[in-house]
PDB file of N, CA and C in Angstrom:
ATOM      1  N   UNK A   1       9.164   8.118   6.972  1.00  0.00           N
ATOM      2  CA  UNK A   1       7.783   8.020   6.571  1.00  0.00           C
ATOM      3  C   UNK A   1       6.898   8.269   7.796  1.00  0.00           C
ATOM      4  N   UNK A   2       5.846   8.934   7.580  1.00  0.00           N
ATOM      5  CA  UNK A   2       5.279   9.315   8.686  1.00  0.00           C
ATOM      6  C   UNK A   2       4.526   8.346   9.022  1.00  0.00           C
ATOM      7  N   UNK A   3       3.911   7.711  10.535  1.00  0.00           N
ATOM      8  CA  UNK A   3       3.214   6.660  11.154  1.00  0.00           C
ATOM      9  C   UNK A   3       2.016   6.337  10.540  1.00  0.00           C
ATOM     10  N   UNK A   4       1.127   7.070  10.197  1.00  0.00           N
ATOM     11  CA  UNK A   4      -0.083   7.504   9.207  1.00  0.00           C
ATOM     12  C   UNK A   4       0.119   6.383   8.487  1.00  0.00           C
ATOM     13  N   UNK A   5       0.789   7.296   7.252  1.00  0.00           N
ATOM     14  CA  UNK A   5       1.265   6.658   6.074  1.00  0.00           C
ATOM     15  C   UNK A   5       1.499   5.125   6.136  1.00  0.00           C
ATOM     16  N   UNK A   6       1.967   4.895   6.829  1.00  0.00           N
ATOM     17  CA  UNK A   6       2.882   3.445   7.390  1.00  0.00           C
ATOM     18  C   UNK A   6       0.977   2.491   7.224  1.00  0.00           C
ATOM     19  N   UNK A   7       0.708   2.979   7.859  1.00  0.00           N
ATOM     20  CA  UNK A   7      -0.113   1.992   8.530  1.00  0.00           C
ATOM     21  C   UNK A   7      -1.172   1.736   7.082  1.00  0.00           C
ATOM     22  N   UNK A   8      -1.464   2.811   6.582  1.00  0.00           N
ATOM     23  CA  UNK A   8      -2.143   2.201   5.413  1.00  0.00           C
ATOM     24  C   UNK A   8      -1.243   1.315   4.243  1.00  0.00           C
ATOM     25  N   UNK A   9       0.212   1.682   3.917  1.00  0.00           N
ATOM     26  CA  UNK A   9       0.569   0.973   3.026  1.00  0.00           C
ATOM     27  C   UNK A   9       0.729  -0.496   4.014  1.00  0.00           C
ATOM     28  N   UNK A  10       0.912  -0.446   5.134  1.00  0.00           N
ATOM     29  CA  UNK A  10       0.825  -2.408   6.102  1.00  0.00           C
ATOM     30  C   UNK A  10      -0.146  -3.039   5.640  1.00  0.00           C
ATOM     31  N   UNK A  11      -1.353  -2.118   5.802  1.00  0.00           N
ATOM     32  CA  UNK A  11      -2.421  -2.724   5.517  1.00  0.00           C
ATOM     33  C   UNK A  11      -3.217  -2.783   4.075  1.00  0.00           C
ATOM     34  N   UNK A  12      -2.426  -2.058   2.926  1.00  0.00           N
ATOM     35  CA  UNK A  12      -2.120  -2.783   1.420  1.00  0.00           C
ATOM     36  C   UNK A  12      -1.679  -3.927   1.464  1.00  0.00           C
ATOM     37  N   UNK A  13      -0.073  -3.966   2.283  1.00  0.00           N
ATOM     38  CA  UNK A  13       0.873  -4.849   1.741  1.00  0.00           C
ATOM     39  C   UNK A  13       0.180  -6.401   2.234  1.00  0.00           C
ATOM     40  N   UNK A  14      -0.650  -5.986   3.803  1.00  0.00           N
ATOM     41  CA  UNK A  14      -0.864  -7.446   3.973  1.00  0.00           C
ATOM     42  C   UNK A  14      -2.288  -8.214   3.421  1.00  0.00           C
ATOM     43  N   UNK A  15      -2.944  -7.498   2.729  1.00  0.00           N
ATOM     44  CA  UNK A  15      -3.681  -7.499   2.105  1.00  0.00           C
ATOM     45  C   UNK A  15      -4.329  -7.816   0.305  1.00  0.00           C
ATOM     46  N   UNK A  16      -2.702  -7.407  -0.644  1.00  0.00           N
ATOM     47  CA  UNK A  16      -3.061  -7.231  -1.716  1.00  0.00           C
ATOM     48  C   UNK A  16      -1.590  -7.722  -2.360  1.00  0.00           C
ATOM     49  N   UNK A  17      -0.919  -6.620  -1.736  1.00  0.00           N
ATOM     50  CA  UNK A  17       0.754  -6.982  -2.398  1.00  0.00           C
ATOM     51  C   UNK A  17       1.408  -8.002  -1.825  1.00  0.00           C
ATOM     52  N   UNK A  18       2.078  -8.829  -2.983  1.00  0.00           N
ATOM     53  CA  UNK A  18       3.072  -9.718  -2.324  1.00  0.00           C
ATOM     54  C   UNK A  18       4.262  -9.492  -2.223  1.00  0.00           C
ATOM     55  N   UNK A  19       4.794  -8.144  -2.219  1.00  0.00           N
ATOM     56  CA  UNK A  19       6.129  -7.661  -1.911  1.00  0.00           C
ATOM     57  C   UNK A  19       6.102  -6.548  -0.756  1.00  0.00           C
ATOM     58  N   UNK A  20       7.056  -6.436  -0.188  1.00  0.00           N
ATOM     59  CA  UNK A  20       6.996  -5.460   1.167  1.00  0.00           C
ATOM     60  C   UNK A  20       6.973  -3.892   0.640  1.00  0.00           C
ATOM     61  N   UNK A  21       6.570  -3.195   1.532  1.00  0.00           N
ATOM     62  CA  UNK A  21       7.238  -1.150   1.017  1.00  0.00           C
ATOM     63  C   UNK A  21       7.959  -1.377   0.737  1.00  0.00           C
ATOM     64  N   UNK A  22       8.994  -1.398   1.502  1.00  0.00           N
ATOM     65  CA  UNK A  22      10.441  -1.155   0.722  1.00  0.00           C
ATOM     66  C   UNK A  22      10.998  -1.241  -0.084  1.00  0.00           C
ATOM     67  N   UNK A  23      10.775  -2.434  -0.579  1.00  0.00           N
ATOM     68  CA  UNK A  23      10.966  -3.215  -1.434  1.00  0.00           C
ATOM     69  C   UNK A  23      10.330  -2.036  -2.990  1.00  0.00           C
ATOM     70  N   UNK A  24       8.858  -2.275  -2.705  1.00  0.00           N
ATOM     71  CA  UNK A  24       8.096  -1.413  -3.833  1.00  0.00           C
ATOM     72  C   UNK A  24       8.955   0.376  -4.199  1.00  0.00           C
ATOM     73  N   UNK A  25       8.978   0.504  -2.761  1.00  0.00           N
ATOM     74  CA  UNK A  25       9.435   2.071  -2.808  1.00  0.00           C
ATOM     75  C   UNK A  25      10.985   1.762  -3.836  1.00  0.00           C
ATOM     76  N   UNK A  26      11.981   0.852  -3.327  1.00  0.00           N
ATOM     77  CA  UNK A  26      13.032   1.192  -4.283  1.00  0.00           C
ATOM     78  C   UNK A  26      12.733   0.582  -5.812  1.00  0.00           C
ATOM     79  N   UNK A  27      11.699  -0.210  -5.917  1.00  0.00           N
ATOM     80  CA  UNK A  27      11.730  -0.414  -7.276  1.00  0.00           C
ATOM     81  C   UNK A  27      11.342   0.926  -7.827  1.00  0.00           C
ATOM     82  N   UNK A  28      10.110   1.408  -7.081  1.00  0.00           N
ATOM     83  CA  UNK A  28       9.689   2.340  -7.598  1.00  0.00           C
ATOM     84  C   UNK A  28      10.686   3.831  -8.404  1.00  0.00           C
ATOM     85  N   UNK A  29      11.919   3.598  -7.096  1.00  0.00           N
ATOM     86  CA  UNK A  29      13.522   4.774  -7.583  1.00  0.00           C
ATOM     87  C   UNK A  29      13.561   4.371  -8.708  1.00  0.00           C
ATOM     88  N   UNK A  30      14.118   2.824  -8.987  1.00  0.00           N
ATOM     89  CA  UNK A  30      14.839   2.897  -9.971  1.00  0.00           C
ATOM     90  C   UNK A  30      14.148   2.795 -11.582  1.00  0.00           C
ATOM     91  N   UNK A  31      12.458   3.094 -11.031  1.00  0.00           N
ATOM     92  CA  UNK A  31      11.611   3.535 -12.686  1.00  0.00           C
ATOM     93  C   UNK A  31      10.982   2.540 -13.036  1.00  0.00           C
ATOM     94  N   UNK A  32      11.196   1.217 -12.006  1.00  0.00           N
ATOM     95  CA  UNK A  32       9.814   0.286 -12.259  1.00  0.00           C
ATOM     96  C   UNK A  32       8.538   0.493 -11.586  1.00  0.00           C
ATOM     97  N   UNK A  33       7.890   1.171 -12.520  1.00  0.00           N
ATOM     98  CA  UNK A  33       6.345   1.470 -11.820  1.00  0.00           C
ATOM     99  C   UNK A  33       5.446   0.775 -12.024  1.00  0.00           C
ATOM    100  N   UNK A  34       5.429  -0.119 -13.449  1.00  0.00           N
ATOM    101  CA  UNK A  34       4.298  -0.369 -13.586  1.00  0.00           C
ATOM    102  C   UNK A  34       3.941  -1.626 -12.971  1.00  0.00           C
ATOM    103  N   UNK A  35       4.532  -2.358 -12.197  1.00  0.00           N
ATOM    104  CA  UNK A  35       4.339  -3.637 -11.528  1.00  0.00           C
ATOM    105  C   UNK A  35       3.011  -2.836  -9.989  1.00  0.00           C
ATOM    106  N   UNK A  36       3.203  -1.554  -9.241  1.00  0.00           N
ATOM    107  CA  UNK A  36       2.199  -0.921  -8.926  1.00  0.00           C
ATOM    108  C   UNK A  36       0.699  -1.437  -9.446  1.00  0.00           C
ATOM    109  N   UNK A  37       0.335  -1.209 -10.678  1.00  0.00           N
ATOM    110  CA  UNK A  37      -0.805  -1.139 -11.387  1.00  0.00           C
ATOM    111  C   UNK A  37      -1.088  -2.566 -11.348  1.00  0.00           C
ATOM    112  N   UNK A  38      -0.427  -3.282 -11.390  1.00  0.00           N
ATOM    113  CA  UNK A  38      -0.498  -4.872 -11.448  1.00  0.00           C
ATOM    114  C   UNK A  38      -1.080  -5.355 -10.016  1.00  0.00           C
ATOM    115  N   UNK A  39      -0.301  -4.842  -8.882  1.00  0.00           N
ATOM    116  CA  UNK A  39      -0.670  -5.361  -7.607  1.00  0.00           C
ATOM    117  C   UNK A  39      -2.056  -4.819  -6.740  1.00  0.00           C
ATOM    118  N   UNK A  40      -2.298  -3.397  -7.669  1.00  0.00           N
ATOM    119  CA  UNK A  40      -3.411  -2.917  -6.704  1.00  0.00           C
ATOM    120  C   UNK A  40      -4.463  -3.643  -7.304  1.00  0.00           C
ATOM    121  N   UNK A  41      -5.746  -3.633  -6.098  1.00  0.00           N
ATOM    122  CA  UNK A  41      -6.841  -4.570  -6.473  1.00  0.00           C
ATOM    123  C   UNK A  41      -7.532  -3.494  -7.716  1.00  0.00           C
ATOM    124  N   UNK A  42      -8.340  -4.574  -8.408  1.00  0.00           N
ATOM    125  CA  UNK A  42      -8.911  -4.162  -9.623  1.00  0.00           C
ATOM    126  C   UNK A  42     -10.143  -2.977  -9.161  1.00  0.00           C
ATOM    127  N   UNK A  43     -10.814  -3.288  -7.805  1.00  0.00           N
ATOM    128  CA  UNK A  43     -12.088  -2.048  -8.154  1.00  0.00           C
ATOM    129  C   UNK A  43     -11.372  -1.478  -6.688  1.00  0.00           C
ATOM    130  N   UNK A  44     -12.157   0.008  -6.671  1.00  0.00           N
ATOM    131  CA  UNK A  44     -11.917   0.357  -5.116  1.00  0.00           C
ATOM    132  C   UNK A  44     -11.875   0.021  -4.221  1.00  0.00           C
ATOM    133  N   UNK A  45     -11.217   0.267  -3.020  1.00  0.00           N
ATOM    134  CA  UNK A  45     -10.548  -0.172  -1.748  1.00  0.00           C
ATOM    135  C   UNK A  45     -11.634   0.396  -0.765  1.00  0.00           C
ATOM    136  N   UNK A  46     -12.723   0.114  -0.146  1.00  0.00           N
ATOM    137  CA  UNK A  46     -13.862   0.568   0.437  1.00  0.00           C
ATOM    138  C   UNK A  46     -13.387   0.642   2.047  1.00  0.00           C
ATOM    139  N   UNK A  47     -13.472   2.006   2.609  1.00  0.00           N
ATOM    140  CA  UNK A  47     -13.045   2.553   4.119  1.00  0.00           C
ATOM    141  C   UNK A  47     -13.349   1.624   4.737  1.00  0.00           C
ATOM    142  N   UNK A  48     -14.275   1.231   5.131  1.00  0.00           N
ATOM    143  CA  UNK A  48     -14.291   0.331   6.373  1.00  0.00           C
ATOM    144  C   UNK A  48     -13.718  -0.844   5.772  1.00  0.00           C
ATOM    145  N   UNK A  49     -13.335  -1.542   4.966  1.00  0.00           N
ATOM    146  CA  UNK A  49     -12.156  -2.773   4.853  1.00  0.00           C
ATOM    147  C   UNK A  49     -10.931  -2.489   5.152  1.00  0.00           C
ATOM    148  N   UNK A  50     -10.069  -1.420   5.640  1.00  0.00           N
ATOM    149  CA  UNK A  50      -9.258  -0.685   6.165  1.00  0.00           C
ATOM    150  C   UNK A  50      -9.254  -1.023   7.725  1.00  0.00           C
ATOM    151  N   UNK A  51      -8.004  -1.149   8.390  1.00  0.00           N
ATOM    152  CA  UNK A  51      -8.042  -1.154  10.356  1.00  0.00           C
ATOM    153  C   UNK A  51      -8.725  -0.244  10.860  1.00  0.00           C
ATOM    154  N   UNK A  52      -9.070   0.018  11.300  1.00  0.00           N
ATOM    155  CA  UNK A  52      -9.463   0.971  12.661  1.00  0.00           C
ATOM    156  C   UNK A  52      -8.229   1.911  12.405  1.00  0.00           C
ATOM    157  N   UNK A  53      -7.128   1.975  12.748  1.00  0.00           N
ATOM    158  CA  UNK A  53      -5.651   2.771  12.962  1.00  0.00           C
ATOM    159  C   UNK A  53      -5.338   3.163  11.574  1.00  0.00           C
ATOM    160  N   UNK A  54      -6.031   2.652   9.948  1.00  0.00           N
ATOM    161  CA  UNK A  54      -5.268   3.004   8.757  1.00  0.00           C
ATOM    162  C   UNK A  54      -6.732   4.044   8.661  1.00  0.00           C
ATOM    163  N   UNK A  55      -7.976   3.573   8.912  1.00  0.00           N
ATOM    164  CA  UNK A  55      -8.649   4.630   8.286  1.00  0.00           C
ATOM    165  C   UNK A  55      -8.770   5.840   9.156  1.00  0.00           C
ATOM    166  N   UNK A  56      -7.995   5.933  10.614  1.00  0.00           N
ATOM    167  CA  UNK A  56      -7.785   6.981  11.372  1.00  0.00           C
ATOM    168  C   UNK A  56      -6.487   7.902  11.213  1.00  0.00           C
ATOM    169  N   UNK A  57      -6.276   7.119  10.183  1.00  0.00           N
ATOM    170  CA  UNK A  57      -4.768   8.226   9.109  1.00  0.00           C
ATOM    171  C   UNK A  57      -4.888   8.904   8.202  1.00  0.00           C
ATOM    172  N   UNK A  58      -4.231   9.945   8.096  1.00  0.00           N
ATOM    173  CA  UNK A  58      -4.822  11.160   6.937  1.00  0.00           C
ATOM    174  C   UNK A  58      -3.791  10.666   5.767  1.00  0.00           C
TER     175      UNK A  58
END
């Protein structure tokens, strides 16, 4: 996973989700998705509530 990437799902996970990536990513293999929809926050995720280092990731 590229460093980028990383840093915004850290700063989901420590933020919103109570389960780690990894964790999400293999549920996600084996076709449980919809627990996703459950954990993300209900309205948009606004840039500057983001680190410094996640909103300097593409």
């Amino acid at each position: 996973m590229k460093k980028d990437v990383h840093l915004f799902w850290a700063w989901l996970e420590e933020n919103f989700f109570s389960i780690d990536f990894p964790t999400a990513d293999y549920l996600t293999g084996t076709g449980n998705k919809v627990f996703i929809a459950e954990l993300m926050p209900k309205h948009p995720i606004y840039v500057s509530l983001l680190s410094n280092e996640a909103q300097k990731s593409n």
